[in-house]
N, C-alpha and C. Protein backbone atom coordinates (compact mmCIF):
# COMPACT_ATOMS: atom_id res chain seq x y z
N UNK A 1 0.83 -1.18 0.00
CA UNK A 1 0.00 0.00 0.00
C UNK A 1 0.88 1.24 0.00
N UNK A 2 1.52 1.63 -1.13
CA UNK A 2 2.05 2.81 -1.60
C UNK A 2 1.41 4.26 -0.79
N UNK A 3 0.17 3.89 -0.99
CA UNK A 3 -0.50 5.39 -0.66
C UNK A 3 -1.15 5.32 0.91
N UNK A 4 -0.23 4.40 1.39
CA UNK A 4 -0.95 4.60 3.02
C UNK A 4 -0.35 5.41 4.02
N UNK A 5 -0.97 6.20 4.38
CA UNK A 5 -0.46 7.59 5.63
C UNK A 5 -1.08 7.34 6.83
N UNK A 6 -0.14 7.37 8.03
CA UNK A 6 -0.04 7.39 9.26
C UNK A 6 -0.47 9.09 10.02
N UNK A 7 -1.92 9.26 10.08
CA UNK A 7 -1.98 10.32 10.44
C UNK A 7 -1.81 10.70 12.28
N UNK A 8 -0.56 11.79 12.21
CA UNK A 8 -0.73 12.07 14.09
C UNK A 8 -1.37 13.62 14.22
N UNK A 9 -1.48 13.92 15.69
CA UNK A 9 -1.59 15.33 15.95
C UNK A 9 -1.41 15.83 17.14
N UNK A 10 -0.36 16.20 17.75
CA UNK A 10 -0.53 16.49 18.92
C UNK A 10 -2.13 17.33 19.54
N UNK A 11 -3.08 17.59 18.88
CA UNK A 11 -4.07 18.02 19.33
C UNK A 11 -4.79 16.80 19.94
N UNK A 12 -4.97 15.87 19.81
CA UNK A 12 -5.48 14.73 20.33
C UNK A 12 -4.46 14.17 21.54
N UNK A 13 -4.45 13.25 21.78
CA UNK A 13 -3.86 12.36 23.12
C UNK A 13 -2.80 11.18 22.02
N UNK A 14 -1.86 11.22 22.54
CA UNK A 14 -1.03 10.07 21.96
C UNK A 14 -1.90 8.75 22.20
N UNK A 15 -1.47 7.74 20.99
CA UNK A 15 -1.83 6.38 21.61
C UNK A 15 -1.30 6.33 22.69
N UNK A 16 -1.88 5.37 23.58
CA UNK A 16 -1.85 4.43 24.47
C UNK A 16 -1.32 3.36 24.52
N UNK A 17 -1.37 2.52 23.33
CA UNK A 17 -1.11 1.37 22.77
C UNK A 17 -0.49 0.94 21.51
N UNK A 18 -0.08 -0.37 20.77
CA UNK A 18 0.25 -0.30 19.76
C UNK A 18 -0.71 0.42 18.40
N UNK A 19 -0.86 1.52 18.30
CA UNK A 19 -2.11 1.65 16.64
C UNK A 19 -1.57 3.10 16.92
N UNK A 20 -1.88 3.81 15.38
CA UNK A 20 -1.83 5.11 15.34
C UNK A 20 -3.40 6.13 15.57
N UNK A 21 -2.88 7.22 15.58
CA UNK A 21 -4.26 7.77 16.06
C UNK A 21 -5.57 7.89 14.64
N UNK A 22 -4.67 8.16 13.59
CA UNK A 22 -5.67 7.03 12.24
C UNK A 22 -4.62 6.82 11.25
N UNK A 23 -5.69 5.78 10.46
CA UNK A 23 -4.58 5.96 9.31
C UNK A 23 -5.44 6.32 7.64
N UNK A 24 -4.57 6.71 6.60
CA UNK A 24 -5.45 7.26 5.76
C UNK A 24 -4.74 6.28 4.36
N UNK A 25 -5.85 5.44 3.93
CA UNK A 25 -5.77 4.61 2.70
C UNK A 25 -6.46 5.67 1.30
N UNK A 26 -5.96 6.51 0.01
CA UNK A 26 -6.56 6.75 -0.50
C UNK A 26 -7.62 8.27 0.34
N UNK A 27 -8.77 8.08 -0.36
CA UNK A 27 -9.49 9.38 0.48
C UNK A 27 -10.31 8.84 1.66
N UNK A 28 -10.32 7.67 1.77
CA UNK A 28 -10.55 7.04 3.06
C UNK A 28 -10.00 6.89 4.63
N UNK A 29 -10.28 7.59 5.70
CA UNK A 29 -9.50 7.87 7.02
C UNK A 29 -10.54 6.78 8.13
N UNK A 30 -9.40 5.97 8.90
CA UNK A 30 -9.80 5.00 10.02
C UNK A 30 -9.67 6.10 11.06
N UNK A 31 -9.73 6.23 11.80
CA UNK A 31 -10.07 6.72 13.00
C UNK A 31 -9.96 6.02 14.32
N UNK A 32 -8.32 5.92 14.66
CA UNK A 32 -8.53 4.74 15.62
C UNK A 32 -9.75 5.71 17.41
N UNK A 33 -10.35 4.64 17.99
CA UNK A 33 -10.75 4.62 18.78
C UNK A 33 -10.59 6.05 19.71
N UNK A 34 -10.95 6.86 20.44
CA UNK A 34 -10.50 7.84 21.63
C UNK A 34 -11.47 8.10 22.34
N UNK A 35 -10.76 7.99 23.60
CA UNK A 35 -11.85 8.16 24.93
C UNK A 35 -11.31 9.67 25.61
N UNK A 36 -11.80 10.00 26.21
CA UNK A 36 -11.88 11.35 26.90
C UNK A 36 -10.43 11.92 27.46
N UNK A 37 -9.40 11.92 26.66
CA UNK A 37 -8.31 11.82 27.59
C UNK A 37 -7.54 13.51 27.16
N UNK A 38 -7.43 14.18 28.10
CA UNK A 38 -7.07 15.50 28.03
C UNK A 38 -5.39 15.47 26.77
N UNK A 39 -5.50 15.82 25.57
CA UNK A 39 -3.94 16.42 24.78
C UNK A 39 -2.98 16.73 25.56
N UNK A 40 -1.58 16.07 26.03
CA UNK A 40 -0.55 16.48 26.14
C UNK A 40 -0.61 16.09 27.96
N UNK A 41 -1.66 15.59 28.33
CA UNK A 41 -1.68 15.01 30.17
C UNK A 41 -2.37 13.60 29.96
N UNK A 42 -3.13 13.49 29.23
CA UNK A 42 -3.73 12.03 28.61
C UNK A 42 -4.36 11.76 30.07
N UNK A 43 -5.01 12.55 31.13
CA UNK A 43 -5.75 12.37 32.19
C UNK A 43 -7.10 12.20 31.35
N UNK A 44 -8.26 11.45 32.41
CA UNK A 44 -9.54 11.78 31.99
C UNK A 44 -10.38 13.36 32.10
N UNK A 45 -11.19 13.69 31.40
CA UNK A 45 -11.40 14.99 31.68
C UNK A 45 -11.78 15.15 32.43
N UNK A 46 -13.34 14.23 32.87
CA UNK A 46 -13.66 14.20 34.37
C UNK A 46 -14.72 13.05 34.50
N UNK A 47 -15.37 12.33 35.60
CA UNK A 47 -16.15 11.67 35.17
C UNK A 47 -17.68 11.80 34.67
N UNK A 48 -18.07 12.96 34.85
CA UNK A 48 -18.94 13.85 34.10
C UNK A 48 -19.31 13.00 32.34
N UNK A 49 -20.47 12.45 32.02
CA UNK A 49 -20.60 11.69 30.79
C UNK A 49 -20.07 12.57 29.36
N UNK A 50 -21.30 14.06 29.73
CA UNK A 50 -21.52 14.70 28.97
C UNK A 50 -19.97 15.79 28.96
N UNK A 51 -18.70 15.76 29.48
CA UNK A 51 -18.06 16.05 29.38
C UNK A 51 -17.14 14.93 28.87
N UNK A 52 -17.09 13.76 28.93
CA UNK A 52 -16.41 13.08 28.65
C UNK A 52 -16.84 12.69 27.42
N UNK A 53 -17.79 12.64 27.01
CA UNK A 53 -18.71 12.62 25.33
C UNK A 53 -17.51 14.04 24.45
N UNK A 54 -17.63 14.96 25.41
CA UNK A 54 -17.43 16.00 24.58
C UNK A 54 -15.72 16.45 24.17
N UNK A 55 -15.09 15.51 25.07
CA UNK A 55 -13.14 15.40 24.81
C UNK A 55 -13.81 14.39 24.34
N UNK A 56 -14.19 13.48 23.78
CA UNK A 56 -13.69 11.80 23.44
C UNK A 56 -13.54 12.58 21.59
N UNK A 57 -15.24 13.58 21.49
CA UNK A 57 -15.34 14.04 19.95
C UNK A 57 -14.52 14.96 19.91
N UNK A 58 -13.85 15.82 20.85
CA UNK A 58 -12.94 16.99 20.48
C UNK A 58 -11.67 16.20 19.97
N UNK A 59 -11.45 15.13 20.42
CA UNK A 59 -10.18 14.24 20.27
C UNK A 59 -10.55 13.87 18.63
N UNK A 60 -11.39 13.08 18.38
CA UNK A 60 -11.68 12.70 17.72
C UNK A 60 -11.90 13.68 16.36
N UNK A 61 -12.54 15.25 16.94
CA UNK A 61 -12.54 16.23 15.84
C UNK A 61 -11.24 16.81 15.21
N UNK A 62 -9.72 16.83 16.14
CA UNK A 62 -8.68 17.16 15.74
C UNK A 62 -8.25 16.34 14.92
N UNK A 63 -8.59 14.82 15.23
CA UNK A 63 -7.77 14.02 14.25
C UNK A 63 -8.28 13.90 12.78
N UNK A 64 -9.47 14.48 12.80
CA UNK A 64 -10.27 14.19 11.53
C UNK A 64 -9.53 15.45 10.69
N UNK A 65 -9.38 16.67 11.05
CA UNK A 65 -8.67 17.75 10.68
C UNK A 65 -7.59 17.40 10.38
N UNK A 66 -6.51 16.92 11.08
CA UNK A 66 -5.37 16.55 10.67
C UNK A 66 -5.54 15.85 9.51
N UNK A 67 -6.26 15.00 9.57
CA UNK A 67 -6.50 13.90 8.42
C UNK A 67 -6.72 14.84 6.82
N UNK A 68 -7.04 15.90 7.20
CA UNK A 68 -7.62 16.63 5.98
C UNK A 68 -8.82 16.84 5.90
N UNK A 69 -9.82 16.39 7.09
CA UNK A 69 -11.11 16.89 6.80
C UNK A 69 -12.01 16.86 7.85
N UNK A 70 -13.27 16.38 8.04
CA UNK A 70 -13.78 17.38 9.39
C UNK A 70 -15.00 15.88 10.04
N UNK A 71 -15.34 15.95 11.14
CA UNK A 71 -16.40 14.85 11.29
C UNK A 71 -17.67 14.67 10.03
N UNK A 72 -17.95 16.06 9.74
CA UNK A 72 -18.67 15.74 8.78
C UNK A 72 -19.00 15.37 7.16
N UNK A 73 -17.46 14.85 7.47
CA UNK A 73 -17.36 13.85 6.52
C UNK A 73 -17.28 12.21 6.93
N UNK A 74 -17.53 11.81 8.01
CA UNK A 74 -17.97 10.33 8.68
C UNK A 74 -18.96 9.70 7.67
N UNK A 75 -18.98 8.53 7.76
CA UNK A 75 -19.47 7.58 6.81
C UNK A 75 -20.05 6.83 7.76
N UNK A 76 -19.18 6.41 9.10
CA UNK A 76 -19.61 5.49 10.11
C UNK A 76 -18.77 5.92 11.48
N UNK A 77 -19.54 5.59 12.40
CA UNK A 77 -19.48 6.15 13.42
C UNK A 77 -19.93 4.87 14.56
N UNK A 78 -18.86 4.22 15.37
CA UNK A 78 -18.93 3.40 16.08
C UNK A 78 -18.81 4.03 17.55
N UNK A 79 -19.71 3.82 18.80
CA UNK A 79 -19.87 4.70 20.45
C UNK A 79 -19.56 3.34 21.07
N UNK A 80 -18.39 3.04 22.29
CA UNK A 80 -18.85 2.28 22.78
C UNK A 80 -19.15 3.24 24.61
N UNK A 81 -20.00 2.25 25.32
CA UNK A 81 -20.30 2.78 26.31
C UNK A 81 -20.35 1.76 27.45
N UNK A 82 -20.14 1.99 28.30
CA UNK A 82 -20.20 1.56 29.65
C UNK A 82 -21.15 1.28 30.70
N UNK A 83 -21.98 2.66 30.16
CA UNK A 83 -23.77 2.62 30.46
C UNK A 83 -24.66 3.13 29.46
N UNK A 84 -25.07 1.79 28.77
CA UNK A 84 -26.21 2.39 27.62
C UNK A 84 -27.33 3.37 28.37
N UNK A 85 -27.18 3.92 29.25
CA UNK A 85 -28.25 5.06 29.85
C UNK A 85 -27.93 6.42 29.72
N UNK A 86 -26.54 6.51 29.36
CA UNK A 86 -26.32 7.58 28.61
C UNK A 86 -26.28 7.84 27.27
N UNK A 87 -27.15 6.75 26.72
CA UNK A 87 -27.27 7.27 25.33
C UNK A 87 -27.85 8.42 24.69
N UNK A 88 -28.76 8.85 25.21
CA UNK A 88 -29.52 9.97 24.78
C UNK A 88 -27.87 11.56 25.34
N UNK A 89 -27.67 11.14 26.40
CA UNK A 89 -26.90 12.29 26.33
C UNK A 89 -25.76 12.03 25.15
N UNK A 90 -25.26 11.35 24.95
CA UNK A 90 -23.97 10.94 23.93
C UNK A 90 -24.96 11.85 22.86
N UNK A 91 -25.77 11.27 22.14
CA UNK A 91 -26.66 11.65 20.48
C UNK A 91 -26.67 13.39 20.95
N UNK A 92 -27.21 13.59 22.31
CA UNK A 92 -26.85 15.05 22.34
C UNK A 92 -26.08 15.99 22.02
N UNK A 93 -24.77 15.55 22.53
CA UNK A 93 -23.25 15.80 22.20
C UNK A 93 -22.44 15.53 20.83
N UNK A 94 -23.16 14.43 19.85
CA UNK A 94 -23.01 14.27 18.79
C UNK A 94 -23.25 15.39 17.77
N UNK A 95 -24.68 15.48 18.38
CA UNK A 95 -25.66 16.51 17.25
C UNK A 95 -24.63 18.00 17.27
N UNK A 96 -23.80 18.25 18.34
CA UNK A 96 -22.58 19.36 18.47
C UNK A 96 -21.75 19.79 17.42
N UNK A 97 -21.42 17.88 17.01
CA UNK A 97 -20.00 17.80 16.07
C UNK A 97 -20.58 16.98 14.60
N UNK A 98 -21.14 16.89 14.71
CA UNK A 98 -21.99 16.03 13.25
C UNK A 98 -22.97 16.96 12.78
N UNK A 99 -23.02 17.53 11.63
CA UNK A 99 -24.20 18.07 10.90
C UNK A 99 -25.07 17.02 9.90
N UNK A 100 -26.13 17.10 9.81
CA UNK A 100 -26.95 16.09 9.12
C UNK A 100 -26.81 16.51 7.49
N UNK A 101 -26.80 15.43 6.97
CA UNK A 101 -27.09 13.89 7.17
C UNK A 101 -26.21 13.10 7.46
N UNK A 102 -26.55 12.38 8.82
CA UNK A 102 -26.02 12.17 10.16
C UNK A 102 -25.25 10.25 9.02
N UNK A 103 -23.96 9.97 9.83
CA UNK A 103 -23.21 8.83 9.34
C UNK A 103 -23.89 7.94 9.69
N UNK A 104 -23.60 6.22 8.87
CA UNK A 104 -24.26 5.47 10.22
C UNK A 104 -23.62 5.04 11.18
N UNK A 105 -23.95 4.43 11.84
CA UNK A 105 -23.70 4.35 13.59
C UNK A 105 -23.80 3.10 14.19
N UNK A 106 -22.99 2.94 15.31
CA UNK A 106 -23.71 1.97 16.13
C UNK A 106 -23.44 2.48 17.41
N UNK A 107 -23.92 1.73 18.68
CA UNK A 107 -23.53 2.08 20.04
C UNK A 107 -23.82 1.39 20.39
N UNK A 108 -22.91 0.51 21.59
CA UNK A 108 -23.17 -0.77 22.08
C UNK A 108 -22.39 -0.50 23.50
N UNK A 109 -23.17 -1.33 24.34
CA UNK A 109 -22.29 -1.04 25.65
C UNK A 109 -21.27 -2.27 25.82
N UNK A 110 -20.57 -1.96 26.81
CA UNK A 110 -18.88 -2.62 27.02
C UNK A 110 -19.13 -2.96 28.52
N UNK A 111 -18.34 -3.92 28.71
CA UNK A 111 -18.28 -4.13 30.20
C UNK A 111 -17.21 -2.95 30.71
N UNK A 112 -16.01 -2.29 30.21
CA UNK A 112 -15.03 -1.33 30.65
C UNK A 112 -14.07 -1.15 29.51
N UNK A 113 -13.69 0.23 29.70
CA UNK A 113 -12.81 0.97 28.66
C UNK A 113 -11.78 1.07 29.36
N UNK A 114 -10.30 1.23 28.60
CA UNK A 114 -8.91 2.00 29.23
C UNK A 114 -9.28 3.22 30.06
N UNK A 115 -8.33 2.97 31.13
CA UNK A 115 -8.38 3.89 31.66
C UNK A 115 -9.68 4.09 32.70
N UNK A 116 -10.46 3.92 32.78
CA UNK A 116 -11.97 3.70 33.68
C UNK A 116 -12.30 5.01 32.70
N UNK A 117 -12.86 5.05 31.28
CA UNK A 117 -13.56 5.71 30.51
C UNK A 117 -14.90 5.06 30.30
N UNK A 118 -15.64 5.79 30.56
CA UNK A 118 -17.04 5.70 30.13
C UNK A 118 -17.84 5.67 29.00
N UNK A 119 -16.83 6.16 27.38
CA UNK A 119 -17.00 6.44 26.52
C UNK A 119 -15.71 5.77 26.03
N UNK A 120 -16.02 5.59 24.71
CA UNK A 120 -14.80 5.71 23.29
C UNK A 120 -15.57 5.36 21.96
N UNK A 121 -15.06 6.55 21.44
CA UNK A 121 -15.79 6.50 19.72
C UNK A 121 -14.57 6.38 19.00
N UNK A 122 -15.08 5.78 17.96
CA UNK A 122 -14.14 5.85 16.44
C UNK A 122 -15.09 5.60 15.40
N UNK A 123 -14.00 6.41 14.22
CA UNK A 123 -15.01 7.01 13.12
C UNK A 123 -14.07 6.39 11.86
N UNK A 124 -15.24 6.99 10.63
CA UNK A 124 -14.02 6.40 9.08
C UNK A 124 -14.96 7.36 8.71
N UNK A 125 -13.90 7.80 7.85
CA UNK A 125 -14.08 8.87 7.18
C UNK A 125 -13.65 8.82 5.24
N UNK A 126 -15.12 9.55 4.88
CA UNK A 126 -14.54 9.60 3.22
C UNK A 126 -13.89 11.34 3.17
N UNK A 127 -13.34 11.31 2.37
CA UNK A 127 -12.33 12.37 2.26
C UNK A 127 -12.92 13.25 0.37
């Protein structure tokens, strides 16, 4: 894969783990995974949902930029959660960073995320 790019940004949180923060095949961008973790302290922001909804997409909104383009260009949009009872607040916090016509989606709850996060989204993006 000639044309595959390793996109970083210090505006987001370094990985954690082995993967980059996305990678970009063509005009197509993966979006690895990010949970609420403050740029450059990689702390949680707080345990607050609707704050932690809102770093997981700010994380998630820098890297899409870096990438060359913006959430609302998402195609698909994967939430996982910890307590499906915050779903309605998550779609809240979405409707922030997504303009319609909205990607598709899923959201499924998790028994636990890195870090004791309550949230982590990842996205793919057409370019």
């Amino acid at each position: 894969m000639s044309n595959r790019a390793i996109i970083a940004t210090p505006d987001a949180p370094e990985a954690i783990g082995p993967y980059s923060q996305a990678v970009k095949v063509g005009n197509t961008v993966w979006l690895s995974g990010q949970i609420p973790l403050i740029p450059g302290t990689s702390e949680l922001v707080s345990d607050n949902i609707k704050d932690q909804a809102t770093q997981a997409f700010n994380n998630l909104a820098a890297i899409a930029v870096a990438a060359g383009g913006s959430l609302d260009k998402a195609v698909k949009i994967n939430i996982s959660l910890v307590d499906l009872s915050h779903f309605a607040s998550v779609n809240e916090i979405m409707a922030n960073f997504i303009s319609p016509p909205f990607p598709a989606r899923a959201c499924v709850q998790v028994a636990a995320l890195p870090k004791g996060a309550q949230i982590e989204i990842e996205a793919i993006l057409v370019l």
